[in-house]
Protein backbone atom coordinates (compact mmCIF):
# COMPACT_ATOMS: atom_id res chain seq x y z
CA UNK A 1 135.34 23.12 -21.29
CA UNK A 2 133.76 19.93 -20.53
CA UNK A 3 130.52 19.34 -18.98
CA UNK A 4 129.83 15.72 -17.09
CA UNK A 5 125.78 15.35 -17.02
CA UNK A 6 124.88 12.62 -14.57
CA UNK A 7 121.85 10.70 -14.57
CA UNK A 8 119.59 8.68 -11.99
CA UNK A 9 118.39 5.92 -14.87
CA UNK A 10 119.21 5.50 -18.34
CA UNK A 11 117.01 2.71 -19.06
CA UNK A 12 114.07 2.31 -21.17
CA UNK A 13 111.55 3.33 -18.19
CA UNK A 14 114.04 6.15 -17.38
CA UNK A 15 115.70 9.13 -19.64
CA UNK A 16 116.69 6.93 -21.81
CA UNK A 17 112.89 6.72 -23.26
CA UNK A 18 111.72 8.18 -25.84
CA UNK A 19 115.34 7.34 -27.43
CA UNK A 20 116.82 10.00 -25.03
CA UNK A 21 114.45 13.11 -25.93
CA UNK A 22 114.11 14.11 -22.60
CA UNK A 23 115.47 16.78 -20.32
CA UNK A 24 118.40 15.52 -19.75
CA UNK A 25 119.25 14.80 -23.27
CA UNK A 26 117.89 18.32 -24.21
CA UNK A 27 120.25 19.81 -21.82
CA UNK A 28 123.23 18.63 -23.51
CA UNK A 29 121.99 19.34 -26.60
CA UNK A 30 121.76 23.03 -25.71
CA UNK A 31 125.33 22.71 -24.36
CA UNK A 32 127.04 21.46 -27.33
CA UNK A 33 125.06 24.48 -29.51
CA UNK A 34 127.69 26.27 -26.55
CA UNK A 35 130.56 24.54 -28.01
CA UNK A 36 131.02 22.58 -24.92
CA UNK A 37 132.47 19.06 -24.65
CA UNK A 38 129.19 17.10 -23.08
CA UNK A 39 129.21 13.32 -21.55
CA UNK A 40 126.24 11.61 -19.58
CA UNK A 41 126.83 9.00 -17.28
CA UNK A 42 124.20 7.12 -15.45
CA UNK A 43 123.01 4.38 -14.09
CA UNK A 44 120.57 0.92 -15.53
CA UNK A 45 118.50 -0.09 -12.71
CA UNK A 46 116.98 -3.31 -14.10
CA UNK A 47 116.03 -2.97 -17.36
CA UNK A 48 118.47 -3.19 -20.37
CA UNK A 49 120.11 0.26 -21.24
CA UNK A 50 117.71 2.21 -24.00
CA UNK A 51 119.05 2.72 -27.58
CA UNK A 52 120.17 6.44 -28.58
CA UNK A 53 120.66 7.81 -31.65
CA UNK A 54 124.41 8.34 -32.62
CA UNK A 55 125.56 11.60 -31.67
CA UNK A 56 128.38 13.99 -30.52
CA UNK A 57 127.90 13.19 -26.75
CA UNK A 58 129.52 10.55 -24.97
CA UNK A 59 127.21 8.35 -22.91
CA UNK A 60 128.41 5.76 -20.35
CA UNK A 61 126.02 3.27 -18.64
CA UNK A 62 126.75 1.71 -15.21
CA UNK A 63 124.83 -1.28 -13.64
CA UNK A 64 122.41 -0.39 -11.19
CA UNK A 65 122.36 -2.32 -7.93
CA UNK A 66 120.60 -2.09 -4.27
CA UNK A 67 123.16 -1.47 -1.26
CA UNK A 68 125.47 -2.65 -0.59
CA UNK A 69 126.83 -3.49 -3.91
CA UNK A 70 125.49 0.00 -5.73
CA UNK A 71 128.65 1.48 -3.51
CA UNK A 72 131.21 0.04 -6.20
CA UNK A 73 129.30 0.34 -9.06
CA UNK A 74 128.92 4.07 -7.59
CA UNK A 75 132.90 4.24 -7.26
CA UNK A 76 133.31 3.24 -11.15
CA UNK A 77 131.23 6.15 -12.47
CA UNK A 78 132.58 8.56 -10.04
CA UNK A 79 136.36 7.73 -11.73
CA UNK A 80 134.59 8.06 -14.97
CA UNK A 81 133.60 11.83 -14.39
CA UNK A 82 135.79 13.99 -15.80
CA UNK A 83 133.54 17.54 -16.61
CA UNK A 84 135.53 20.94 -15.75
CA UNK A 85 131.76 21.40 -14.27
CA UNK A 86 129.33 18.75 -12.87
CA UNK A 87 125.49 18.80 -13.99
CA UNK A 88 123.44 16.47 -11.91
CA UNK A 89 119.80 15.50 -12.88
CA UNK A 90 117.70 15.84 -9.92
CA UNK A 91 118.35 15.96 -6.19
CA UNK A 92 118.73 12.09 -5.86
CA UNK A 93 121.92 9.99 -3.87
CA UNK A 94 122.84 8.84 -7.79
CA UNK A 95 123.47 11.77 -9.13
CA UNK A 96 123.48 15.13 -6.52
CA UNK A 97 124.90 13.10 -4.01
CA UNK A 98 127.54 11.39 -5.71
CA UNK A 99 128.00 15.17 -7.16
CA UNK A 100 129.23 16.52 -4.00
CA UNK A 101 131.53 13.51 -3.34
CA UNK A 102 133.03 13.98 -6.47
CA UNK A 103 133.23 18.10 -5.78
CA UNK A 104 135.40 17.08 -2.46
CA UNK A 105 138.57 15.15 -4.45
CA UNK A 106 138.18 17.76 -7.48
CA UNK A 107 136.62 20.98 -6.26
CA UNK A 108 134.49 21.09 -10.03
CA UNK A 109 131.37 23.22 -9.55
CA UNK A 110 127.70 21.38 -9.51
CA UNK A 111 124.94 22.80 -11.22
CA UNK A 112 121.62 20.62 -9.95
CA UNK A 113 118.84 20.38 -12.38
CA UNK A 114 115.40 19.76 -10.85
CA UNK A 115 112.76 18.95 -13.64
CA UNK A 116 109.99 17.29 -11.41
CA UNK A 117 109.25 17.00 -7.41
CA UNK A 118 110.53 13.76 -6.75
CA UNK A 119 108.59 13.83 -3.18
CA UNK A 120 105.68 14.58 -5.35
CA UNK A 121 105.19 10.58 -6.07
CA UNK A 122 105.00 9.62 -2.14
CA UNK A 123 102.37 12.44 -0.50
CA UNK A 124 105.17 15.75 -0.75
CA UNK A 125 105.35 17.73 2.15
CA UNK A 126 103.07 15.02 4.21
CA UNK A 127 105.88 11.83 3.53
CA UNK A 128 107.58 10.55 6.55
CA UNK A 129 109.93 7.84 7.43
CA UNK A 130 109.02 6.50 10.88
CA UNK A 131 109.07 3.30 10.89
CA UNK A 132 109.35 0.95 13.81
CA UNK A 133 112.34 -0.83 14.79
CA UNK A 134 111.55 -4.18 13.58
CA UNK A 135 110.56 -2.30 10.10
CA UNK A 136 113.72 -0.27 9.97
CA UNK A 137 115.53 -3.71 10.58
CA UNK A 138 113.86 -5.17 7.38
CA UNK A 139 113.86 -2.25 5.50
CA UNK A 140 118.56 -2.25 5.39
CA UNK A 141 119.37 -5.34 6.33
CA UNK A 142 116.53 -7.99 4.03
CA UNK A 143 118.04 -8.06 0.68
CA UNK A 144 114.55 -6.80 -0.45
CA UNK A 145 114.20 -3.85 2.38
CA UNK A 146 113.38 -0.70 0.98
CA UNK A 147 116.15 1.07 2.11
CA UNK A 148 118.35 -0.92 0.20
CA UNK A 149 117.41 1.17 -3.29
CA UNK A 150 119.47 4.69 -3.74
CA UNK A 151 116.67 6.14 -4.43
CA UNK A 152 114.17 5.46 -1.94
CA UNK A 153 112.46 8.76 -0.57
CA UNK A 154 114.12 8.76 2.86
CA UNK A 155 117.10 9.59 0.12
CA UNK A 156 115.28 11.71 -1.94
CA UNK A 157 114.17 14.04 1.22
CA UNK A 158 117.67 14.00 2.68
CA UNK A 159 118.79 15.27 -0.64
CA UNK A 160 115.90 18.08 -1.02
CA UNK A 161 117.25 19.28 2.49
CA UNK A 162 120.80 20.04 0.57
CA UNK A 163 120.38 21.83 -2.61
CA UNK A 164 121.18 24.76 -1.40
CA UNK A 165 124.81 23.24 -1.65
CA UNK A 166 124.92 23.20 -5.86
CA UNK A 167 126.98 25.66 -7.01
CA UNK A 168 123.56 26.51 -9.43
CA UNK A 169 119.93 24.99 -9.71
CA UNK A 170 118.07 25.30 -12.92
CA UNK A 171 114.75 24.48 -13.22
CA UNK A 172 112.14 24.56 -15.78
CA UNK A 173 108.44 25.38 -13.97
CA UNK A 174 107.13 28.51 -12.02
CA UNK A 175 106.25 26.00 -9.09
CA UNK A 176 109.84 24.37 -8.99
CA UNK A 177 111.50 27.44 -8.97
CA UNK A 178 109.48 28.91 -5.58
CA UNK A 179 110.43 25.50 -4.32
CA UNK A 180 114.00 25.28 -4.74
CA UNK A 181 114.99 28.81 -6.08
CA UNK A 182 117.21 28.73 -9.02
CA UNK A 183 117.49 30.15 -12.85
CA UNK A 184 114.87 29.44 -15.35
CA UNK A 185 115.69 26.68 -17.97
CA UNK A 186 112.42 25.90 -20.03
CA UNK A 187 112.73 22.68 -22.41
CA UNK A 188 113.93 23.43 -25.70
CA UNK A 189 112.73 22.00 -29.11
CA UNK A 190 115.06 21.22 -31.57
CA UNK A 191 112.74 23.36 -34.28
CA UNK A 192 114.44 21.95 -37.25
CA UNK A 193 114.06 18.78 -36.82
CA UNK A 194 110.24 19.48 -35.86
CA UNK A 195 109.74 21.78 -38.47
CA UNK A 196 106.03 21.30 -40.25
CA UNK A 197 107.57 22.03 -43.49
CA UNK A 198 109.41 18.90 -43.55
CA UNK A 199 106.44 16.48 -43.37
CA UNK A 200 103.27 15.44 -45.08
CA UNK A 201 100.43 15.20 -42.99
CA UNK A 202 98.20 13.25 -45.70
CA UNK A 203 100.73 10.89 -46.28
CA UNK A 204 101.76 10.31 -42.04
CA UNK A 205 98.28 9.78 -41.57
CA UNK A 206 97.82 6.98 -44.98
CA UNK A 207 100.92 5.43 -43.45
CA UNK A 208 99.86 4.77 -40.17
CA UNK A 209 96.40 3.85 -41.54
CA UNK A 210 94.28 6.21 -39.30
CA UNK A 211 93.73 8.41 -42.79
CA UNK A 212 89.98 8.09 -42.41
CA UNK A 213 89.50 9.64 -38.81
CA UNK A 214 90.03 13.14 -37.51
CA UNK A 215 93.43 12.77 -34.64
CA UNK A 216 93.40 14.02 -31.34
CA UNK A 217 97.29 12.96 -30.54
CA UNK A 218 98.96 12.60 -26.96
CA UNK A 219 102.43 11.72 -28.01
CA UNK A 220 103.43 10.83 -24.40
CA UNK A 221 103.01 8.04 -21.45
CA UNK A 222 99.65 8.47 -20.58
CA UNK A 223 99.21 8.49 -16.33
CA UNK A 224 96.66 9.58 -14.32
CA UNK A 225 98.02 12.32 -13.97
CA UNK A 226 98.23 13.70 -17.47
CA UNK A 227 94.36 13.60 -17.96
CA UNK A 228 93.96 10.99 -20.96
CA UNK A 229 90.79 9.47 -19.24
CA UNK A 230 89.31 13.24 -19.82
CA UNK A 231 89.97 13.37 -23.34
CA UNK A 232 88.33 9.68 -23.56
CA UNK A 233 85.26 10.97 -21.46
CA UNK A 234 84.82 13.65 -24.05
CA UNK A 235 84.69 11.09 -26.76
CA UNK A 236 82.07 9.34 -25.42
CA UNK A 237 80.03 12.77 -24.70
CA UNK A 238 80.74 14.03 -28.60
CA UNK A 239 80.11 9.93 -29.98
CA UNK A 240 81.26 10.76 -33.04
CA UNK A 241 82.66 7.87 -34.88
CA UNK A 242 85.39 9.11 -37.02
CA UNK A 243 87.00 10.61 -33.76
CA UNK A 244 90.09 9.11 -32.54
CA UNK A 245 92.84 9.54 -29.77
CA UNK A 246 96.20 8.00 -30.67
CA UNK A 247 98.59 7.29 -27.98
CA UNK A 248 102.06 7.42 -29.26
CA UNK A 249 104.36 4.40 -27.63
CA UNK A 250 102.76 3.91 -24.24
CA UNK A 251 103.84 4.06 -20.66
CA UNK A 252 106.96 1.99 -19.61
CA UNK A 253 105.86 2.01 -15.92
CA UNK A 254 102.83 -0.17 -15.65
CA UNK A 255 99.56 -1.63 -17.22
CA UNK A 256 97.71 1.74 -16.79
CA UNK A 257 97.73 1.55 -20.74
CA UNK A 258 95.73 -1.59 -20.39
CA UNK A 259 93.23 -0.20 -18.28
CA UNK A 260 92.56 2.62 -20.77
CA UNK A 261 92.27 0.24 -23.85
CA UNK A 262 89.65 -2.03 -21.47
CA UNK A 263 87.00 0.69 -20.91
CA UNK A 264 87.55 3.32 -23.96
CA UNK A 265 89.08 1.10 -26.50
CA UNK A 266 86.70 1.85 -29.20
CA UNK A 267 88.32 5.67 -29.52
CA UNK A 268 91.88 4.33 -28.78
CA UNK A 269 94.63 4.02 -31.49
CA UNK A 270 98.01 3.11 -30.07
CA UNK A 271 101.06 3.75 -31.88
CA UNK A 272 104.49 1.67 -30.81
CA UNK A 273 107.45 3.72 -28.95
CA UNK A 274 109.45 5.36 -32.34
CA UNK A 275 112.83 7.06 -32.14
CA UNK A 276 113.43 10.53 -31.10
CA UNK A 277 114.07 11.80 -34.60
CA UNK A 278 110.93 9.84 -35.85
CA UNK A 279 108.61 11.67 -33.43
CA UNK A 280 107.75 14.79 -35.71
CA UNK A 281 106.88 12.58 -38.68
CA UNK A 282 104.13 10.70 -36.14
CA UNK A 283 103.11 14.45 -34.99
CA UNK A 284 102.62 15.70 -37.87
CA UNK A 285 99.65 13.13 -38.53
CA UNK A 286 97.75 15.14 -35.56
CA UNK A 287 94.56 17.30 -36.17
CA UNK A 288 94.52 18.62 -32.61
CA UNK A 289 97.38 17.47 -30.00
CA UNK A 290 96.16 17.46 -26.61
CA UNK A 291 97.88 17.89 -23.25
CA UNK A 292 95.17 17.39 -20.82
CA UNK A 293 96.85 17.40 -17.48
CA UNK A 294 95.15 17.52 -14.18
CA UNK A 295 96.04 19.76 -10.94
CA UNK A 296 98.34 17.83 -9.12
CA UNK A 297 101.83 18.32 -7.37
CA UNK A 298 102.77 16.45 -10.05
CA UNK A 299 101.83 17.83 -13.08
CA UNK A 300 102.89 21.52 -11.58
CA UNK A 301 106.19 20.81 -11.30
CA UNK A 302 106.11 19.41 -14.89
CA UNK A 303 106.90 20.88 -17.82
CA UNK A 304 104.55 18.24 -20.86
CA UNK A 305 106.94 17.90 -23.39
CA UNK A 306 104.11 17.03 -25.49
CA UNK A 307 103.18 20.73 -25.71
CA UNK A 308 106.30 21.92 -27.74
CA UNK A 309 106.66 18.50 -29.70
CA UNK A 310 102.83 19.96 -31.36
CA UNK A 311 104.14 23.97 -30.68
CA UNK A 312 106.84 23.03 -32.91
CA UNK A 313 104.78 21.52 -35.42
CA UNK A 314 102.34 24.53 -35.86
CA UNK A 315 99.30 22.28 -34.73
CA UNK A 316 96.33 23.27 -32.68
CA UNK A 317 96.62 22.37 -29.01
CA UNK A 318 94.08 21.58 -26.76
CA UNK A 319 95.70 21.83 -23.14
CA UNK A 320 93.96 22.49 -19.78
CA UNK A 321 94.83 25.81 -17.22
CA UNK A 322 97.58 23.66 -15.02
CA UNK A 323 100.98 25.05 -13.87
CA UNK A 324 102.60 26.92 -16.62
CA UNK A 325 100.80 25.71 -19.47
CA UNK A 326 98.62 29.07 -19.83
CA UNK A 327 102.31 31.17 -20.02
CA UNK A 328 104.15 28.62 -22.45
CA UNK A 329 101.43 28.60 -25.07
CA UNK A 330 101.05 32.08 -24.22
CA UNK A 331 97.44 32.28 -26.32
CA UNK A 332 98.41 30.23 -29.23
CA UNK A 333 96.40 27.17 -28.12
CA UNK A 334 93.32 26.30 -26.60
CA UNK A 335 93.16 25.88 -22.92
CA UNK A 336 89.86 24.48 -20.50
CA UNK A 337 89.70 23.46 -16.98
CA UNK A 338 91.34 20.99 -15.81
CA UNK A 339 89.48 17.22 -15.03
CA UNK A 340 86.28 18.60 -16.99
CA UNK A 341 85.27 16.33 -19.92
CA UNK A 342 82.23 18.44 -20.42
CA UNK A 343 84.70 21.23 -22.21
CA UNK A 344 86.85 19.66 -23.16
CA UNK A 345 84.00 18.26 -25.77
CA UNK A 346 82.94 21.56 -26.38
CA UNK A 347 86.61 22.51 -27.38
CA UNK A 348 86.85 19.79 -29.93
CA UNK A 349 83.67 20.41 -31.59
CA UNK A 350 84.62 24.19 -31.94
CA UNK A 351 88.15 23.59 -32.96
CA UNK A 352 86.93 21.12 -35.57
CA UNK A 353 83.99 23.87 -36.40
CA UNK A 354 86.87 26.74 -37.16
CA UNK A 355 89.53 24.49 -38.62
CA UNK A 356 91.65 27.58 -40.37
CA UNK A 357 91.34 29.61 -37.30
CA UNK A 358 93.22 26.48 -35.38
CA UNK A 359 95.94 26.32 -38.09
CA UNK A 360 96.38 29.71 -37.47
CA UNK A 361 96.83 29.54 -34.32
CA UNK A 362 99.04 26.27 -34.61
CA UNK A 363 101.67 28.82 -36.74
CA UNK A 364 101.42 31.25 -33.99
CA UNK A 365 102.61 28.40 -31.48
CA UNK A 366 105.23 27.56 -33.88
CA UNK A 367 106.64 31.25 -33.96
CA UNK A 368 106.21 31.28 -29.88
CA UNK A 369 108.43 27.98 -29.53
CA UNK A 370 111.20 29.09 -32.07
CA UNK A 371 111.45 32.30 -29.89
CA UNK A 372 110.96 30.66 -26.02
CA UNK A 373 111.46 27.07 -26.10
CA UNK A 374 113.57 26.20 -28.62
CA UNK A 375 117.45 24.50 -28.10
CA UNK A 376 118.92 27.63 -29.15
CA UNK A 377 116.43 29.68 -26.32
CA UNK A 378 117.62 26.99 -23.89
CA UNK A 379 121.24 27.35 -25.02
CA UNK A 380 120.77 31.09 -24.07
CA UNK A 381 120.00 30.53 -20.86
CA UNK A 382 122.40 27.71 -19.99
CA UNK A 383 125.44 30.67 -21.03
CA UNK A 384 124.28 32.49 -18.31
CA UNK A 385 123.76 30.32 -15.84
CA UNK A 386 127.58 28.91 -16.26
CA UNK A 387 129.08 32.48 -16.48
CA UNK A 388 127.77 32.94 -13.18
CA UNK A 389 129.69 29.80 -11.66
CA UNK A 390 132.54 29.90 -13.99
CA UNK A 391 133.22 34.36 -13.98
């Protein structure tokens, strides 16, 4: 059986950062541990396509364009699709919708993945379209109107409204799933490849020449969202100056990075973007990684990635009480409130006070991820989930 895995954007900015370690990517993974046949086909909107590591899985990239001419780039991937069952990423017009055209001409089950409340980004439940008629006017017919992009949020909530169409949803978050319904997919790890035992920590730190400081490591995109001012605010509460946070390759969206380095860039180490497989290596330099995100819609219907990149690697994690993030570490880590610098300082000091305690813990998270959120874990579920469209 063949599985065709369609994506929104497989650019840089999109899932093709990180050199493809994200859900989607994970997904198929999982799959081929099934012994399925797995392609991904998606769309560049933009930006050049990213650079993957060589693998089993087919990928094929298709340019990205604003309507009109995003219909016949749309008609080229649809011939391309040829899965015995359709996976699309997200409820979006580039990937559900075309879905369900495709489902019409072949009749091939759709299983929707939703890893993240689109809606989430323009004011959820409270975003509406009403614009005037002189707005609507510019908005489809000036080659820069805003309804012009396939994935504006007039799209996105016209979507939303028709998931109950998929043949299957998975999901991956507590808060997406009383949402949109559907089975229970967490993120796996590949727990191999980010196995501890594989990697120096000594020498990861010597070689990226931050051997003389003690690491607190967000190996993500830092956005407001995720918290990284908090951690920063602790450093200057604690002022202790072999502390250091090290941001691992930056965000790809905007010049929020920037803004960070400006006021805190005395505790700031940045790190360039590395490939997937390079990822535990730089991890494995971390004395503490944190995953500091703040109550939002957005960070509820997330599931940090970060968190069982440092599970994996049997470090102590210093994460805040937001969505799931209590249940996946499942007491293996060390959790505060959320947007409160004042414990988050208190954290560090006392993990840094009991250091063998931490590394105990750290194996503990280890053991939990190899269990719950590894790619085999994943692959477990996935079986299910296609039995039940395919029995």
């Amino acid at each position: 059986m063949k599985i065709s895995i369609l994506v929104s954007d497989l650019s840089s900015a999109g899932a093709g950062r990180w050199g493809g370690a994200v859900r989607s990517f994970l997904l198929a993974q999982a799959l081929r541990k099934l012994d399925y046949q797995v392609e991904i086909l998606g769309f560049v909107f933009g930006d050049e396509p990213a650079v993957m590591p060589k693998s089993e899985i087919s990928i094929s990239n298709f340019a990205g364009y604003k309507y009109p001419k995003f219909i016949s780039s749309a008609s080229h991937l649809l011939k391309k699709i040829d899965g015995d069952i359709i996976y699309a990423m997200r409820p979006k017009v580039t990937t559900f919708g075309l879905s369900m055209l495709q489902r019409l001409k072949t009749h091939r089950p759709i299983i929707l993945d939703i890893d993240d409340w689109e809606l989430s980004w323009h004011g959820g439940e409270e975003w509406k379209y009403r614009p005037s008629l002189k707005q609507f006017f510019r908005d489809t017919i000036k080659s820069d109107g805003a309804l012009r992009h396939p994935d504006h949020p007039f799209y996105i909530h016209w979507m939303e409204g028709m998931v109950n169409r998929a043949d299957a949803i998975t999901i991956h978050t507590q808060f997406l799933q009383k949402k949109f319904g559907g089975a229970y997919v967490p993120n796996g790890k590949d727990t191999e490849l980010f196995n501890p035992a594989h990697y120096n920590p000594e020498l990861s730190r010597e070689r990226h020449r931050i051997s003389q400081y003690r690491i607190l490591m967000f190996p993500g995109a830092p956005r407001p969202y995720k918290g990284v001012e908090d951690i920063l605010m602790a450093l200057d509460i604690l002022n202790q100056p072999d502390l250091r946070l090290v941001i691992v390759g930056g965000s790809p969206y905007d010049d929020y990075d920037a803004q960070l380095m400006e006021k805190w860039g005395r505790w700031i180490i940045k790190l360039p973007k590395y490939p997937s497989n390079m990822m535990p290596e730089i991890v494995s330099a971390a004395h503490i990684v944190v995953v500091p995100q703040r109550d939002t819609p957005a960070s509820l219907a997330q599931f940090p990635l970060k968190l069982t990149d440092g599970m994996a690697m049997a470090k102590p994690i210093l994460a805040t009480k937001v969505g799931d993030i209590p249940e996946i570490l499942g007491g293996t880590g060390y959790l505060v409130e959320p947007s409160c610098p004042e414990q988050i300082a208190e954290q560090i000091q006392s993990i840094f006070h009991c250091m063998e305690e931490a590394i105990e813990k750290g194996k503990m998270a280890r053991e939990r991820c190899i269990k719950h959120y590894s790619v085999d874990a994943m692959s477990t579920k996935l079986s299910q989930v296609i039995s039940s469209i395919s029995g």
